[in-house]
Protein backbone atom coordinates (compact mmCIF):
# COMPACT_ATOMS: atom_id res chain seq x y z
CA UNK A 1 -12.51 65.27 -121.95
CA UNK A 2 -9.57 66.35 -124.47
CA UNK A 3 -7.25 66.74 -121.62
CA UNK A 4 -8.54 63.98 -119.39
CA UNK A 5 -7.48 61.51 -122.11
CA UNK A 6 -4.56 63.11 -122.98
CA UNK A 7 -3.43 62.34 -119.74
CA UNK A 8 -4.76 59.06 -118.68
CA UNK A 9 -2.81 58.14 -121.99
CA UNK A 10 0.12 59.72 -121.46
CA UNK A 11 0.45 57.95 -117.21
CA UNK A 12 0.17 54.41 -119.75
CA UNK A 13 2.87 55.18 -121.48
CA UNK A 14 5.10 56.42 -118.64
CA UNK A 15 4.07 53.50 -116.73
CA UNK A 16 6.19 51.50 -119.45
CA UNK A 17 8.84 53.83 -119.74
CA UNK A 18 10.07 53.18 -116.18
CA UNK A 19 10.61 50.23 -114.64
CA UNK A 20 9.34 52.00 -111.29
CA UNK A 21 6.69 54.02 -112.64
CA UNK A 22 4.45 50.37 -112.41
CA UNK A 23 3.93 47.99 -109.48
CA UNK A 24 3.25 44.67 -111.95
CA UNK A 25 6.63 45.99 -113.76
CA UNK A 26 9.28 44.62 -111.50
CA UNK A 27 7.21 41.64 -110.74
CA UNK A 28 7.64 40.79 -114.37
CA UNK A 29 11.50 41.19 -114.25
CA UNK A 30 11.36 38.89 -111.78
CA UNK A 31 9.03 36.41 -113.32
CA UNK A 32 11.83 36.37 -116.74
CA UNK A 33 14.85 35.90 -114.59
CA UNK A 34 13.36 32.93 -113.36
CA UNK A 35 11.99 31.45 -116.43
CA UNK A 36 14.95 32.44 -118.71
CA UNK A 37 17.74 34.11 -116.01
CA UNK A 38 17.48 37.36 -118.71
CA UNK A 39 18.54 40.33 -116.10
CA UNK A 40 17.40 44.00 -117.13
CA UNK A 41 18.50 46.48 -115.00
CA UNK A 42 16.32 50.25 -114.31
CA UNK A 43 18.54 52.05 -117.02
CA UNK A 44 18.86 48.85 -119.35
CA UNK A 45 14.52 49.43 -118.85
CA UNK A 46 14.68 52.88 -119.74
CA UNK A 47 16.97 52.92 -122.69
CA UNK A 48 15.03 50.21 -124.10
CA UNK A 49 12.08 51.42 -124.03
CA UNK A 50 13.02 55.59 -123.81
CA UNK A 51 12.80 56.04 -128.43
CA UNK A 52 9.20 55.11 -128.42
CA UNK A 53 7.94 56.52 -124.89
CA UNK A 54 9.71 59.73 -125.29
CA UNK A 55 8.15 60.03 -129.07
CA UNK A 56 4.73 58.80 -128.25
CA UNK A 57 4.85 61.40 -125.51
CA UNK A 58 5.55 64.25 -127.87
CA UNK A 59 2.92 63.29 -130.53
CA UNK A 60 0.14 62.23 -128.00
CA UNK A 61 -1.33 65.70 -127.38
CA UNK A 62 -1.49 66.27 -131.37
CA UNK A 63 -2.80 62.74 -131.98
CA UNK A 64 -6.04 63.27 -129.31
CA UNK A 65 -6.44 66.76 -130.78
CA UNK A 66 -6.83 65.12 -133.94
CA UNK A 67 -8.99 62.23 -132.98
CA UNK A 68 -10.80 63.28 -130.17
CA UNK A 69 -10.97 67.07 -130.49
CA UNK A 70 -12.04 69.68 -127.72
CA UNK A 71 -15.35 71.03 -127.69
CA UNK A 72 -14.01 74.39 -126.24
CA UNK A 73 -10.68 74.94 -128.00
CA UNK A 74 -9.14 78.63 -126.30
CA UNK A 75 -10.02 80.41 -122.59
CA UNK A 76 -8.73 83.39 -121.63
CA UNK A 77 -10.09 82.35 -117.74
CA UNK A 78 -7.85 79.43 -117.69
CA UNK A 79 -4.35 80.96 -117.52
CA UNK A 80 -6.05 83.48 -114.69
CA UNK A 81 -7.75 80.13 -112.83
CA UNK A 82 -4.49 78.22 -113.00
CA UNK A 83 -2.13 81.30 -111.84
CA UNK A 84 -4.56 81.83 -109.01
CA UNK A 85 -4.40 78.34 -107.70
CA UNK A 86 -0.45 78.20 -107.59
CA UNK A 87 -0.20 81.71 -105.67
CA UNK A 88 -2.83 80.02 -103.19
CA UNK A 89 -0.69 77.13 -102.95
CA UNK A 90 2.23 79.53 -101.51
CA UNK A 91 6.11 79.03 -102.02
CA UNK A 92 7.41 75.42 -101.48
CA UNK A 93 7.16 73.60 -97.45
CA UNK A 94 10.21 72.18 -95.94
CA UNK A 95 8.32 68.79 -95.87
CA UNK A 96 7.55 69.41 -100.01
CA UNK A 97 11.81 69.62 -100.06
CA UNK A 98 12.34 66.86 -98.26
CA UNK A 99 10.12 64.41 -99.87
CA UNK A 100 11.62 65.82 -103.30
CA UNK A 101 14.87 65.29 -101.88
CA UNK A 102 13.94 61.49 -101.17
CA UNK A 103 12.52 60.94 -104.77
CA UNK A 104 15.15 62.16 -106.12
CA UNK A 105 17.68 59.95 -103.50
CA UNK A 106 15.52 57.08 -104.52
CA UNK A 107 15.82 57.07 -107.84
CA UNK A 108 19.70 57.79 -107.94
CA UNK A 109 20.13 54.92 -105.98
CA UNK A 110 17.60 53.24 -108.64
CA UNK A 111 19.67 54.43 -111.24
CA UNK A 112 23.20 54.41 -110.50
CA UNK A 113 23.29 52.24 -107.05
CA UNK A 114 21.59 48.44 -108.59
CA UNK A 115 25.54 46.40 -107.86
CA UNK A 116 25.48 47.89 -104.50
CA UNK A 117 21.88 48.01 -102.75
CA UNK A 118 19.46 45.82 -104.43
CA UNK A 119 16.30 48.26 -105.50
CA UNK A 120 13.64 46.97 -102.80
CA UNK A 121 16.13 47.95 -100.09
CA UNK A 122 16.18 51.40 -101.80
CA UNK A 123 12.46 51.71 -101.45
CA UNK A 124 12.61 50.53 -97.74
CA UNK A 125 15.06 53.15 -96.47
CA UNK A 126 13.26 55.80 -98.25
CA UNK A 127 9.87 54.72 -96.44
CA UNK A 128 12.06 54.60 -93.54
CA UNK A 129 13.16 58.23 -93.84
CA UNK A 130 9.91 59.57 -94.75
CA UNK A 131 8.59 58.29 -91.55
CA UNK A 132 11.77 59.73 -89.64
CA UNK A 133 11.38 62.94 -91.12
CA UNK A 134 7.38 63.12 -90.01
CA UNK A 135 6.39 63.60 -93.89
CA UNK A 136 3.92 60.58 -93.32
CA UNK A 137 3.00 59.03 -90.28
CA UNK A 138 2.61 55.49 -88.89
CA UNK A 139 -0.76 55.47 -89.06
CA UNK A 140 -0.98 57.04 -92.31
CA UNK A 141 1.44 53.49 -93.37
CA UNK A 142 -1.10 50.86 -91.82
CA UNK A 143 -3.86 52.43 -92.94
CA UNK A 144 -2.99 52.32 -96.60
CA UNK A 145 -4.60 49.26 -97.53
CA UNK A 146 -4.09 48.88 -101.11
CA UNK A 147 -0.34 49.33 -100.52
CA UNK A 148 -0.63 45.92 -98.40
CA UNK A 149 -2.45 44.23 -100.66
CA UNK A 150 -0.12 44.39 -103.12
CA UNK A 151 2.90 43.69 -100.79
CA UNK A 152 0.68 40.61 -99.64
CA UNK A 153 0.04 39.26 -103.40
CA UNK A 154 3.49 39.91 -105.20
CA UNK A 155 5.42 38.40 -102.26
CA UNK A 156 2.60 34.69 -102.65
CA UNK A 157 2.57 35.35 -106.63
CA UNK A 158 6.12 35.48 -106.88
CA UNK A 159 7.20 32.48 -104.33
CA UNK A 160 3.92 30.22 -106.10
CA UNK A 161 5.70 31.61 -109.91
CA UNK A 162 9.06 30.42 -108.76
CA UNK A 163 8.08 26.82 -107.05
CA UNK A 164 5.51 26.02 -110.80
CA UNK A 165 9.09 26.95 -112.41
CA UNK A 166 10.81 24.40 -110.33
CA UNK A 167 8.80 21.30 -110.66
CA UNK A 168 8.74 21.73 -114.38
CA UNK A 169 5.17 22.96 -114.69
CA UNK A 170 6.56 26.01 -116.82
CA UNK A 171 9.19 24.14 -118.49
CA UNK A 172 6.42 21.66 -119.78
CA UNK A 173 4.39 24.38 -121.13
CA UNK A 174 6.93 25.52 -123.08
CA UNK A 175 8.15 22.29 -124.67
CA UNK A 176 4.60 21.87 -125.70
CA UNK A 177 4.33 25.33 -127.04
CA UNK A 178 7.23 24.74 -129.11
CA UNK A 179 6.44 21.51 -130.90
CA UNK A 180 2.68 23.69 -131.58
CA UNK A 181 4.90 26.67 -132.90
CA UNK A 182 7.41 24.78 -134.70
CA UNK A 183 8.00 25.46 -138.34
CA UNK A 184 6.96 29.54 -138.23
CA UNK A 185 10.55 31.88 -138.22
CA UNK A 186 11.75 33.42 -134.45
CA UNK A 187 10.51 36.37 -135.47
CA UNK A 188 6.78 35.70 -136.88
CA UNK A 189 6.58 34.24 -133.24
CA UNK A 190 7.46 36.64 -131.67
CA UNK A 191 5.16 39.44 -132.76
CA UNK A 192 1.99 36.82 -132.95
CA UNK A 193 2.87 36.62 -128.93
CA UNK A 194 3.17 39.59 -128.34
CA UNK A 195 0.32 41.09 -129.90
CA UNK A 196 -2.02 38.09 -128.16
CA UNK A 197 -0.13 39.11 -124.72
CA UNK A 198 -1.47 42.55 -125.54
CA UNK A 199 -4.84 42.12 -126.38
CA UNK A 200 -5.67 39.43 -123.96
CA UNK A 201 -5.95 41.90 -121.18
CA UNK A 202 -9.50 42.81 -122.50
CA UNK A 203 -10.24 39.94 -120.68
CA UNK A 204 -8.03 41.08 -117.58
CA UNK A 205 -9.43 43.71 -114.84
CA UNK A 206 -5.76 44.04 -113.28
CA UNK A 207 -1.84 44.23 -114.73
CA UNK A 208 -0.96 42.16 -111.77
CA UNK A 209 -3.03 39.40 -112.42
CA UNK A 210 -2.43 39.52 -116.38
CA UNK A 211 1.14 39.50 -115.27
CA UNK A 212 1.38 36.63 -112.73
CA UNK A 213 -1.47 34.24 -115.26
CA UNK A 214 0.00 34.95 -118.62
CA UNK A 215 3.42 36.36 -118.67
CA UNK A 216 5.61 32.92 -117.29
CA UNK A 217 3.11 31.31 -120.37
CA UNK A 218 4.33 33.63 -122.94
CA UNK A 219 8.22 33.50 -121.77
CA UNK A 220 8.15 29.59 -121.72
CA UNK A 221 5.95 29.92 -125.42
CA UNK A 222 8.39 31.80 -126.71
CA UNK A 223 12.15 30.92 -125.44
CA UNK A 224 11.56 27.45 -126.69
CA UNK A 225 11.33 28.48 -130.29
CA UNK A 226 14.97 28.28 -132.23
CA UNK A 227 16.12 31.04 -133.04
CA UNK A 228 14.34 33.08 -130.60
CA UNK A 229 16.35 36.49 -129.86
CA UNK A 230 15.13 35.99 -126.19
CA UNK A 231 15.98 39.40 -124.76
CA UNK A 232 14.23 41.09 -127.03
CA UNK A 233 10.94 39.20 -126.75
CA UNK A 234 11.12 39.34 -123.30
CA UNK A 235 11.29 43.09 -123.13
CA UNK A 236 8.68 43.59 -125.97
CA UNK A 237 6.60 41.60 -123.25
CA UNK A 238 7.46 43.75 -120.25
CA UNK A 239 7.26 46.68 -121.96
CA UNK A 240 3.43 45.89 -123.33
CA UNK A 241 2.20 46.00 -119.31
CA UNK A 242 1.79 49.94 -119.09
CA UNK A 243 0.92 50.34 -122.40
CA UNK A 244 -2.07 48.13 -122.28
CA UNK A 245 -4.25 50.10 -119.35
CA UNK A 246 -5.26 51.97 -122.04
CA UNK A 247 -7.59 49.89 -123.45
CA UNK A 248 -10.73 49.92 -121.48
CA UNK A 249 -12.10 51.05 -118.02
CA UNK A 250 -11.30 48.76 -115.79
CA UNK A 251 -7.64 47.73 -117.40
CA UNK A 252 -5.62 49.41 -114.38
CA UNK A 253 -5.87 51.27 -112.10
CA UNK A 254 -5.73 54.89 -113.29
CA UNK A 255 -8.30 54.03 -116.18
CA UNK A 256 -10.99 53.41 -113.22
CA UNK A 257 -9.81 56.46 -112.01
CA UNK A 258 -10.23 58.53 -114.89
CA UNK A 259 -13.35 57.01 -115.96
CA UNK A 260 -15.31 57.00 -112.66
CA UNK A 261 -14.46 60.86 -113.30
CA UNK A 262 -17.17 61.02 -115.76
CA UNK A 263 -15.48 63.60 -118.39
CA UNK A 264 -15.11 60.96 -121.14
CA UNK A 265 -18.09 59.06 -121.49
CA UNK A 266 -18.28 55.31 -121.42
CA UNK A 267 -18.61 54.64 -125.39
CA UNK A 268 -15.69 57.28 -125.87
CA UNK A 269 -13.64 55.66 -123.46
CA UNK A 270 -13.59 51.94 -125.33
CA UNK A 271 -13.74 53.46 -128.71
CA UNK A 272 -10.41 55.16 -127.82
CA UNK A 273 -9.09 52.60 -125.67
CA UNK A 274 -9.22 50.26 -128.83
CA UNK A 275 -7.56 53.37 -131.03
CA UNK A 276 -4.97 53.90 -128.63
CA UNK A 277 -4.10 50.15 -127.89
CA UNK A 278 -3.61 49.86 -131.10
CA UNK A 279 -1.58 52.87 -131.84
CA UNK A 280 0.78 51.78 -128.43
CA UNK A 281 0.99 48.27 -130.19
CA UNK A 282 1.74 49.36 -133.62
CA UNK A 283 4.52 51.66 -132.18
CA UNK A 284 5.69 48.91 -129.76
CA UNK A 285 6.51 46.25 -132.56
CA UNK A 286 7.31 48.80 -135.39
CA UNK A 287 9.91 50.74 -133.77
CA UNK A 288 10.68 48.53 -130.97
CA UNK A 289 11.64 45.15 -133.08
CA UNK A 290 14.26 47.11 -134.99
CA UNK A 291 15.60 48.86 -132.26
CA UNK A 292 15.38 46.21 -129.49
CA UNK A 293 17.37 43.76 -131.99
CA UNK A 294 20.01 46.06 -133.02
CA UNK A 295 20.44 46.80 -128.76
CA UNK A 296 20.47 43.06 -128.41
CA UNK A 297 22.68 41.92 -130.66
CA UNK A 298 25.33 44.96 -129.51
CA UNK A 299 24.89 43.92 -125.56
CA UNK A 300 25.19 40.52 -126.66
CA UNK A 301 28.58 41.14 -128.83
């Protein structure tokens, strides 16, 4: 159960460390260029985010041995279990290289190649190779279903985000906000949305949908304040998406994963989802404010 939760919280915290590593994650980029034309590119992602991923990272494995301890705390059969499973796994396949090889194409062009090839073009050609090179097949493509379904809904959620920002419905919302909001400092703001953004996905069973029904709300809320350091708020928001699966079972899609498992039980799994949340949040507006600010106002100078 120790390790099961180390890493079910540790994939929620890479999932907001990369702006790849989540499917809802570039929807959202798209959903704040349209409601405020803010722009934030894969490394612009990753060096906003990197201080608190890479530190919750290293202090995760301590924290869940200290608040959710191992029953069984040494093995001597575990080194010998796991050394026996790699030698049956044999030396690396030609088809292993070349799908490393792609990853590793894919996200230099990620990286490096966003003012020459726009990033879903990236992700096309290296489908497109993997299907030259026979590491998946055809079939293997139309039959994955879920990968559809989520082509299917970002391409309508995205097109029906874009024509509610165009007749004004989002622009309406967030004059309203503002005259509801007026009289509390930018910053006050700020934090009280994104802390509601972040809890309100207890009542969410999917990122996407928490994405595409509250995130164009929370942009037009909080861009209309004065005084609003916009870029900032906006990636506090985008940030909170793959740090919030870890609050309960069903709150993406690795936590039904992980808890269908059975290793941590049910009561476990919310009493440490709430823990956790909170921990992610508390490090998300602590250390992210100051440092998301001090970014902001040097990219802005």
């Amino acid at each position: 159960a120790f390790l099961m939760w180390v890493a079910f919280a540790a994939t929620c915290v890479t999932s907001s460390m990369f702006v790849t590593a989540l499917a809802p994650n570039l929807l959202a980029l798209e959903l704040v260029r349209q409601g405020t034309g803010v722009s934030i590119t894969w490394t612009e992602w990753f060096a906003g985010f990197a201080p608190m991923g890479l530190a919750l990272l290293l202090v995760l494995p301590w924290l869940v041995y200290r608040i959710y301890p191992p029953e069984v705390r040494s093995s001597e059969e575990v080194p010998r279990w796991a050394a026996q499973e790699l030698r049956r796994l044999g030396p690396l396949t030609l088809r292993e290289g070349v799908m490393a090889s792609l990853v590793i194409l894919a996200l230099g062009l990620w990286i490096f190649g966003g003012r020459w090839i726009d990033p879903t073009m990236v992700a096309l050609v290296a489908i497109s190779l993997m299907l030259v090179t026979g590491i998946v097949s055809w079939s293997d493509m139309v039959g994955n279903t879920p990968a559809w379904n989520v082509l299917v809904w970002f391409a309508t959620l995205v097109v029906l985000a874009d024509g509610l920002n165009k007749v004004g419905v989002v622009d309406w919302f967030g004059r309203g906000a503002s005259s509801l909001l007026a009289g509390y400092s930018a910053m006050f703001v700020m934090t009280t949305l994104v802390v509601l953004f972040f809890l309100l996905h207890y009542l969410m069973a999917s990122l996407a949908a928490h994405t595409t029904a509250l995130l164009p709300v929370m942009v037009a809320a909080g861009a209309s304040v004065p005084g609003m350091p916009v870029r900032p708020f906006v990636m506090l928001l985008v940030f909170s998406l793959g740090l919030m699966g870890v609050l309960t079972p069903y709150a993406c899609g690795p936590a039904a994963v992980y808890y269908a498992s059975g290793y941590v039980p049910r009561g476990d799994f919310w009493r440490l989802g709430l823990v956790f949340g909170l921990i992610f949040l508390a490090v998300l507006l602590l250390a992210g404010v100051p440092w998301l600010m001090a970014v902001g106002v040097q990219s802005s100078g």
